[in-house]
Structure formats: C-alpha cells, structure tokens
Protein backbone atom coordinates (compact mmCIF):
# COMPACT_ATOMS: atom_id res chain seq x y z
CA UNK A 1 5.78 -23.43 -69.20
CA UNK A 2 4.29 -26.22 -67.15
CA UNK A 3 6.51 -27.56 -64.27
CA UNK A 4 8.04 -31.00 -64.29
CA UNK A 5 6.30 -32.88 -61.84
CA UNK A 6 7.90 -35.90 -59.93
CA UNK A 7 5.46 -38.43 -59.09
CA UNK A 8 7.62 -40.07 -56.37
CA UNK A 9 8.18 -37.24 -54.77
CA UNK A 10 4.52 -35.69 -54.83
CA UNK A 11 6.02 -32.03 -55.78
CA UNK A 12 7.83 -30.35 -58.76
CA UNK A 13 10.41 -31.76 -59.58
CA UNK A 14 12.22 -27.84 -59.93
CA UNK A 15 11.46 -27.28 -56.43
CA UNK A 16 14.70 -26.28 -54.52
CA UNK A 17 16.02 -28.47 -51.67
CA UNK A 18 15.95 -25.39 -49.84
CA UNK A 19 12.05 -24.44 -50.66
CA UNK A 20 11.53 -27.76 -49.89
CA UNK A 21 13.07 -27.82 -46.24
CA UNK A 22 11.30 -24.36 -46.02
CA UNK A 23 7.94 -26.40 -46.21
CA UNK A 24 8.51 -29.59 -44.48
CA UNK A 25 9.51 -27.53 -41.74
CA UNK A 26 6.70 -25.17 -41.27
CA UNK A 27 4.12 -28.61 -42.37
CA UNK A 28 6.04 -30.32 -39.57
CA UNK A 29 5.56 -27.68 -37.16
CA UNK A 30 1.77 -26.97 -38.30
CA UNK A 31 1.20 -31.03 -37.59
CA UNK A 32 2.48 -30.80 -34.24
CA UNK A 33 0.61 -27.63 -33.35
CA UNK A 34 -2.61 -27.66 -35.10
CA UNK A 35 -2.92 -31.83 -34.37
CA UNK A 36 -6.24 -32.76 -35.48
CA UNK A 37 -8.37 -29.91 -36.10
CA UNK A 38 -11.27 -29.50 -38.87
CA UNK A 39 -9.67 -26.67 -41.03
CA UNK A 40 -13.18 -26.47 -42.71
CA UNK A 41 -14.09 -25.81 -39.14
CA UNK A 42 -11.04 -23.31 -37.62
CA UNK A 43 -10.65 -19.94 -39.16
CA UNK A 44 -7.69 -19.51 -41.28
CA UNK A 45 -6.48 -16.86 -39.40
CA UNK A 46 -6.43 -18.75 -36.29
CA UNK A 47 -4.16 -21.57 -38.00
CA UNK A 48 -2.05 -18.85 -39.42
CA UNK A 49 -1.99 -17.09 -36.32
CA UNK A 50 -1.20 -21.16 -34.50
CA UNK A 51 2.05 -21.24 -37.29
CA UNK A 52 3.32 -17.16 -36.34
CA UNK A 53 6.38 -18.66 -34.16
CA UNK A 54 7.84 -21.13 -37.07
CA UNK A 55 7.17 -17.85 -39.33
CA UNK A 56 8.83 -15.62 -37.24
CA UNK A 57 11.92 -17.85 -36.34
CA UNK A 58 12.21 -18.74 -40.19
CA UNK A 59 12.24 -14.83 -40.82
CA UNK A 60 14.87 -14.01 -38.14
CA UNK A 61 17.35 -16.73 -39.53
CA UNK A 62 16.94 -15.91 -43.55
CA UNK A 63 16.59 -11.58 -42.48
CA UNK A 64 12.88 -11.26 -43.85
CA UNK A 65 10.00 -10.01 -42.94
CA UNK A 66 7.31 -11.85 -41.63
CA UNK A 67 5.35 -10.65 -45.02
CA UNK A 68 7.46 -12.68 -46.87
CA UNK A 69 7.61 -15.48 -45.07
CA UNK A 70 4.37 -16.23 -44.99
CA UNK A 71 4.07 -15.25 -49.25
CA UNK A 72 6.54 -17.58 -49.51
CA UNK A 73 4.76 -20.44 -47.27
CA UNK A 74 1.43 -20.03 -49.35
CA UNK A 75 3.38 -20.33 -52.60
CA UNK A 76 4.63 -23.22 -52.24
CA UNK A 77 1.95 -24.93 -50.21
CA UNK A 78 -0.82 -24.16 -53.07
CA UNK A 79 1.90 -25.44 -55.58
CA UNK A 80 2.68 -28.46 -53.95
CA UNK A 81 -1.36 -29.12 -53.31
CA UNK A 82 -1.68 -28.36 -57.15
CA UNK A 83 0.86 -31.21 -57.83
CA UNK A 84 -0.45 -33.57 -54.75
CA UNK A 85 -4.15 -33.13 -56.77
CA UNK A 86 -2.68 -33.99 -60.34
CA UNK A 87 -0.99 -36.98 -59.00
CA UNK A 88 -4.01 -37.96 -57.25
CA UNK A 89 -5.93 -37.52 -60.38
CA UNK A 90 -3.12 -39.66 -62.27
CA UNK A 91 -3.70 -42.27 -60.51
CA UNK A 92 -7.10 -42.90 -60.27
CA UNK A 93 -7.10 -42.47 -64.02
CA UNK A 94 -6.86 -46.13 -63.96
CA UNK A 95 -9.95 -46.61 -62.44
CA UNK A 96 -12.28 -45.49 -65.46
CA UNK A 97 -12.57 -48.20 -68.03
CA UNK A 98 -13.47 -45.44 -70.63
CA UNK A 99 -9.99 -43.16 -70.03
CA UNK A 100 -12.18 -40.50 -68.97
CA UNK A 101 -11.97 -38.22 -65.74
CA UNK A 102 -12.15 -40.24 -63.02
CA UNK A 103 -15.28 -41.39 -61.41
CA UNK A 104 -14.04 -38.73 -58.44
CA UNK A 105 -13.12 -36.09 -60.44
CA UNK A 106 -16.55 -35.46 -62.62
C-alpha cells in the first residue's frame, strides 16, 4: 500500500513525530558538520563516519546499537528523498503543456 504523502510537509504523511525528530536531528547535525561539501565528491563513509557522534548519542538515549541507528537513519532518509522527488516531480508537472513527464524528468 502506497504511503500518504503530505505535500506541505515534503514527507509521509504516516511518518511519526518521533521518526521525524529522529531525522531533523541527525539532518541538523549533518548540516552543521558536513557544511558545504560535494557528496558526489566525499566518500560516503567519510560523511557517515562525520555523523558517528549524533549516531552514537541517539543510540545511548533510545538503548540501541549503533547498527540500528544508523538502519534506521537510512530508512527514513531514502523515504523522505523518495517523497521530496515525487513532490518535485508534482510540481513541475505543470510545466509540460502535453501532461507528460516533465521536461526534467524524461
């Protein structure tokens, strides 16, 4: 079953409060910590490795394992940039006069 997406909110719409403060806070931390860098250009085990202390204090504070914690994180970021691509999608649907993909999308 698909998930209701909220376009205000640029997420699922069944996404917990909780899963949702579990993201903002380890995005928050990642834009403070990883500032500006190319991630086409930075190893994603370097970010990961950058995002390890937010991880860690996360898994002290809910009793998980790091494992987790970072299963969790990936889950919900892909799903969220799943829904932040559909919305994008939605609204440049506009922008095609024949309702087809749009002219970014093809």
């Amino acid at each position: 079953m698909a998930a209701p997406f909220d376009f205000k909110k640029g997420w699922c719409a069944y996404m917990t409060d909780e899963q949702r403060a579990f993201l903002n806070r380890i995005n928050q931390y990642a834009e403070n910590v990883l500032g500006e860098i190319d991630p086409q250009k930075v190893q994603v085990s370097v970010q990961l490795e950058k995002l390890k202390p937010v991880m860690e204090e996360i898994a002290r504070e809910k009793n998980l394992s790091l494992t987790d914690v970072f299963i969790q994180y990936m889950d919900l970021q892909s799903e969220a940039s799943c829904k932040s691509q559909a919305k994008l999608v939605e609204e440049l649907k506009d922008l095609n006069m024949d309702g087809s993909s749009p002219m970014l999308f093809r």
